[in-house]
C-alpha atoms as a PDB file:
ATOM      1  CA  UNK A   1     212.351 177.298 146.527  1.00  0.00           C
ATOM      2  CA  UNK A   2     212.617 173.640 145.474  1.00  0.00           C
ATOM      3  CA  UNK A   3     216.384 174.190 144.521  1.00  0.00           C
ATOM      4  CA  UNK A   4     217.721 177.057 147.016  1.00  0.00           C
ATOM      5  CA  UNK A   5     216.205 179.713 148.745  1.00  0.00           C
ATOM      6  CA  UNK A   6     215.457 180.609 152.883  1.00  0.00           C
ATOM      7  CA  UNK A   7     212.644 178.502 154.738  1.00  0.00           C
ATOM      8  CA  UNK A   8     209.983 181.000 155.533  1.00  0.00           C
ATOM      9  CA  UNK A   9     206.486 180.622 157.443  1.00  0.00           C
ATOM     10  CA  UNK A  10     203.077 182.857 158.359  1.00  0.00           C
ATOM     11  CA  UNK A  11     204.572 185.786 159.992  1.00  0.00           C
ATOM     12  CA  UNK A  12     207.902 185.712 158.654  1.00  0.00           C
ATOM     13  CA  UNK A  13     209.660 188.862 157.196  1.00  0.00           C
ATOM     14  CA  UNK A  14     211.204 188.163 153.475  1.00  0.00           C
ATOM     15  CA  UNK A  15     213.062 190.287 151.722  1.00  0.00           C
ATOM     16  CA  UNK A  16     212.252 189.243 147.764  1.00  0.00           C
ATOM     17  CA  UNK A  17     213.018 190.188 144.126  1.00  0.00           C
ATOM     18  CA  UNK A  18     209.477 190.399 142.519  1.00  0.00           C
ATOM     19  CA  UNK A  19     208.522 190.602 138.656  1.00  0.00           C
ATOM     20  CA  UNK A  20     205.946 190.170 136.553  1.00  0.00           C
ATOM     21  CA  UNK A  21     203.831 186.209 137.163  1.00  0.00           C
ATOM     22  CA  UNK A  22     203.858 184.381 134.466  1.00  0.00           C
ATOM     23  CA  UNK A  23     200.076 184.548 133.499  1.00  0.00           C
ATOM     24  CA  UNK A  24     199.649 181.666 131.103  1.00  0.00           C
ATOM     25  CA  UNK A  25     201.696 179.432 132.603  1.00  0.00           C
ATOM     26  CA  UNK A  26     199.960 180.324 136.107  1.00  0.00           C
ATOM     27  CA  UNK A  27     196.494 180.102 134.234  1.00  0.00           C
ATOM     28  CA  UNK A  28     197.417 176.294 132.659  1.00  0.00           C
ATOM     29  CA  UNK A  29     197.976 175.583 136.780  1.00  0.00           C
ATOM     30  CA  UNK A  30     195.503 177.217 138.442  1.00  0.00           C
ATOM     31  CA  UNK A  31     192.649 178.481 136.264  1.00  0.00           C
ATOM     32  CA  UNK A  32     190.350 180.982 137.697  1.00  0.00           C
ATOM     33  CA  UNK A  33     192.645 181.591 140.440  1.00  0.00           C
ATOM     34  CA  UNK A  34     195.581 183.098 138.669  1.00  0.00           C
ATOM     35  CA  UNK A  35     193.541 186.185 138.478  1.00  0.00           C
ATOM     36  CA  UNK A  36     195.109 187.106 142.137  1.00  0.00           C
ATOM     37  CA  UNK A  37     198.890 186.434 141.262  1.00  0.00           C
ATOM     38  CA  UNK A  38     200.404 189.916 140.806  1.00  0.00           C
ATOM     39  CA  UNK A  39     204.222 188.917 141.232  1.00  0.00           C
ATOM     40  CA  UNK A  40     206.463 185.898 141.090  1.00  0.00           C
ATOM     41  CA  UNK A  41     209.838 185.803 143.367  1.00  0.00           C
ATOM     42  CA  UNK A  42     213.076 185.370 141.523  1.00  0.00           C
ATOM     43  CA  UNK A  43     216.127 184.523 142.624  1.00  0.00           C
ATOM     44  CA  UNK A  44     218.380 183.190 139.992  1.00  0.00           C
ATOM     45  CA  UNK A  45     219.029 186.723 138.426  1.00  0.00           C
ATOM     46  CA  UNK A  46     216.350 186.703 135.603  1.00  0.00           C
ATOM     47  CA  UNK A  47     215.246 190.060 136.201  1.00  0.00           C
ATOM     48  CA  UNK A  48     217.139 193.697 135.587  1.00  0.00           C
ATOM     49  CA  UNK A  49     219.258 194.634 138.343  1.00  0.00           C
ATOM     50  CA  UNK A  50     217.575 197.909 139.211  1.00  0.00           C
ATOM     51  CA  UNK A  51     214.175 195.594 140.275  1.00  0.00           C
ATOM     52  CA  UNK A  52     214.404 196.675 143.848  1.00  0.00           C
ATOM     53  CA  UNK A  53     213.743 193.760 146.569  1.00  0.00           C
ATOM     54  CA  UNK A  54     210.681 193.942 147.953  1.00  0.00           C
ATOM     55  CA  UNK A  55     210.740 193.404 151.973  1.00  0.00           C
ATOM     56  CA  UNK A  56     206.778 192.042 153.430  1.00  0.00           C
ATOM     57  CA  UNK A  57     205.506 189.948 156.032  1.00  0.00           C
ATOM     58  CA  UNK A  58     203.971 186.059 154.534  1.00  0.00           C
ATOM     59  CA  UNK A  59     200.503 186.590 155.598  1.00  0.00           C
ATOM     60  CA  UNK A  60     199.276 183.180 153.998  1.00  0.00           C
ATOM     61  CA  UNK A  61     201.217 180.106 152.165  1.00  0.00           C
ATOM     62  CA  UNK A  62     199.483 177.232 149.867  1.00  0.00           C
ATOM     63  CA  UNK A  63     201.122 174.415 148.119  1.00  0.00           C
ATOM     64  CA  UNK A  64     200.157 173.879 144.611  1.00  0.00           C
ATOM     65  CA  UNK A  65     200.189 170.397 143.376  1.00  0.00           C
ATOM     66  CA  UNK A  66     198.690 169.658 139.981  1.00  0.00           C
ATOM     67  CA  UNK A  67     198.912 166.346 137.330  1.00  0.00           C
ATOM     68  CA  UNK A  68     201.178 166.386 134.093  1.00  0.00           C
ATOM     69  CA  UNK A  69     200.371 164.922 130.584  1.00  0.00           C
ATOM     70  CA  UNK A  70     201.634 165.454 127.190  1.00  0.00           C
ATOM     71  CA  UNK A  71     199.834 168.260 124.858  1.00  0.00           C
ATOM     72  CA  UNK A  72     197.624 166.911 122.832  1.00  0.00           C
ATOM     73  CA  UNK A  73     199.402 165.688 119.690  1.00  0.00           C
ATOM     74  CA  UNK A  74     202.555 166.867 121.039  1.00  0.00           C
ATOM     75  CA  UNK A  75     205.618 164.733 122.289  1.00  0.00           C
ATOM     76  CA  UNK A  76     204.533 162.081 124.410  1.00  0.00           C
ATOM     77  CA  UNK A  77     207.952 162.875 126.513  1.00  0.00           C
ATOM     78  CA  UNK A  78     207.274 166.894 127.126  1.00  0.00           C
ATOM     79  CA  UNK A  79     204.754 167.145 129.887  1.00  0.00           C
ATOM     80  CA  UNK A  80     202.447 170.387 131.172  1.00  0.00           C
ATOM     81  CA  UNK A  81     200.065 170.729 133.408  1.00  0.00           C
ATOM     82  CA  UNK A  82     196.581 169.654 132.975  1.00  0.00           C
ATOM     83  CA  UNK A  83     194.047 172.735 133.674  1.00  0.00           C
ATOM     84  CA  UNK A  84     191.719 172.265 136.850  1.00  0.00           C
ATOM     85  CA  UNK A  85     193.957 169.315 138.271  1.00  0.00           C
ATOM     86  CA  UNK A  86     195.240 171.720 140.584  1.00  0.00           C
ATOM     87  CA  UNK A  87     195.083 171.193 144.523  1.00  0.00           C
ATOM     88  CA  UNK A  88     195.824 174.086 146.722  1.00  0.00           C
ATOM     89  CA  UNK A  89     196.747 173.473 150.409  1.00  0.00           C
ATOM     90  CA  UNK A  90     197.323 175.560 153.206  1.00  0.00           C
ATOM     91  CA  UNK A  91     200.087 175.490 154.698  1.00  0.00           C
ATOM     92  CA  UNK A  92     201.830 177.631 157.959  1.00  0.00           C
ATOM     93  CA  UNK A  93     205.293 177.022 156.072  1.00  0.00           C
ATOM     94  CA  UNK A  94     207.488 176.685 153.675  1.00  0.00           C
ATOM     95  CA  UNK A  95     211.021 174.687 153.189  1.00  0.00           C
ATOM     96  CA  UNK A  96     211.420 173.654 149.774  1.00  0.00           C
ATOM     97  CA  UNK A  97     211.050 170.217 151.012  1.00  0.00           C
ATOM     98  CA  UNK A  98     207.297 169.889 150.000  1.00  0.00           C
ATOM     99  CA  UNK A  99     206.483 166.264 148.244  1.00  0.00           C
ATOM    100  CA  UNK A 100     204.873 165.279 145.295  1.00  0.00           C
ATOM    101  CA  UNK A 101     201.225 164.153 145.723  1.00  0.00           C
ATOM    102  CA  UNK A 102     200.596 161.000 144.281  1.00  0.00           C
ATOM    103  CA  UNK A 103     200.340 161.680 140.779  1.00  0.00           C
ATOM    104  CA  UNK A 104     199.614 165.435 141.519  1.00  0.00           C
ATOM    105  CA  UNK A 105     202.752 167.409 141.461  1.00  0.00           C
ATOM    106  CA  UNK A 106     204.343 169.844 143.403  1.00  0.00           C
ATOM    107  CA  UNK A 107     204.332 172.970 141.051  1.00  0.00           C
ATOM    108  CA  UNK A 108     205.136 175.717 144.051  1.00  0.00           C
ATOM    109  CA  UNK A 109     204.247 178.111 146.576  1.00  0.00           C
ATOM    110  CA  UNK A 110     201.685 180.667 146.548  1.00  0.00           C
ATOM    111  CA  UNK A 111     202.105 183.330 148.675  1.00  0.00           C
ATOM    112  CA  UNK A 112     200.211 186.069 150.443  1.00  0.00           C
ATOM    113  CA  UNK A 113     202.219 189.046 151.552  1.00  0.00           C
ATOM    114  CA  UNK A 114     201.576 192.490 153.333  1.00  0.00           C
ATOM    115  CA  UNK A 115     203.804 195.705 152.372  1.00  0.00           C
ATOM    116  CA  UNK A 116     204.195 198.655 154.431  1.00  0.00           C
ATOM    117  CA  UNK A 117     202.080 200.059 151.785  1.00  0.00           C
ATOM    118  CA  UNK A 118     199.303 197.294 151.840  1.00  0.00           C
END
């Protein structure tokens, strides 16, 4: 969203390509709380192009903001995040504008949606 994609709030209708969350990377941001990220969006064509888009209504939005360091023993220039530094926030939306937090930084958008099917 950071780099291209539609503005979208609470309420909205999207229209997304959805595949499998990355689960460690999600884990190193969020912890606990990756356990309840089933999909990630995708829009730069990394997925097969049979994955039908998935059309929903944003039910809830958070920012995730987290800090950055170098692995331990690793290259002091190669940064990841550092587990628990993560800060949610809710927000009511979202325009791939959303700033860095001091030294917490923006790592994306978490995002509740409602199918048909839901």
């Amino acid at each position: 969203m950071q780099c291209c994609g539609e503005p979208f709030a609470v309420g909205s209708q999207v229209s997304w390509t959805l595949g499998d969350a990355d689960g460690d990377w999600l884990e190193a941001v969020l912890g606990a709380r990756a356990a309840g990220v089933d999909a990630a969006e995708e829009h730069h064509g990394g997925l097969p192009e049979e994955v039908p888009e998935t059309t929903a209504t944003v039910r809830g939005i958070s920012a995730v903001h987290c800090r950055h360091a170098p692995a331990p023993g690793g290259d002091s220039k190669v940064l990841y995040p550092v587990r628990d530094s993560a800060v949610v926030t809710e927000l009511t939306r979202a325009d791939g504008r959303t700033p860095d937090r001091g030294d917490l930084r923006f790592a994306g958008y978490l995002v509740d949606l409602v199918t048909a099917t839901s």
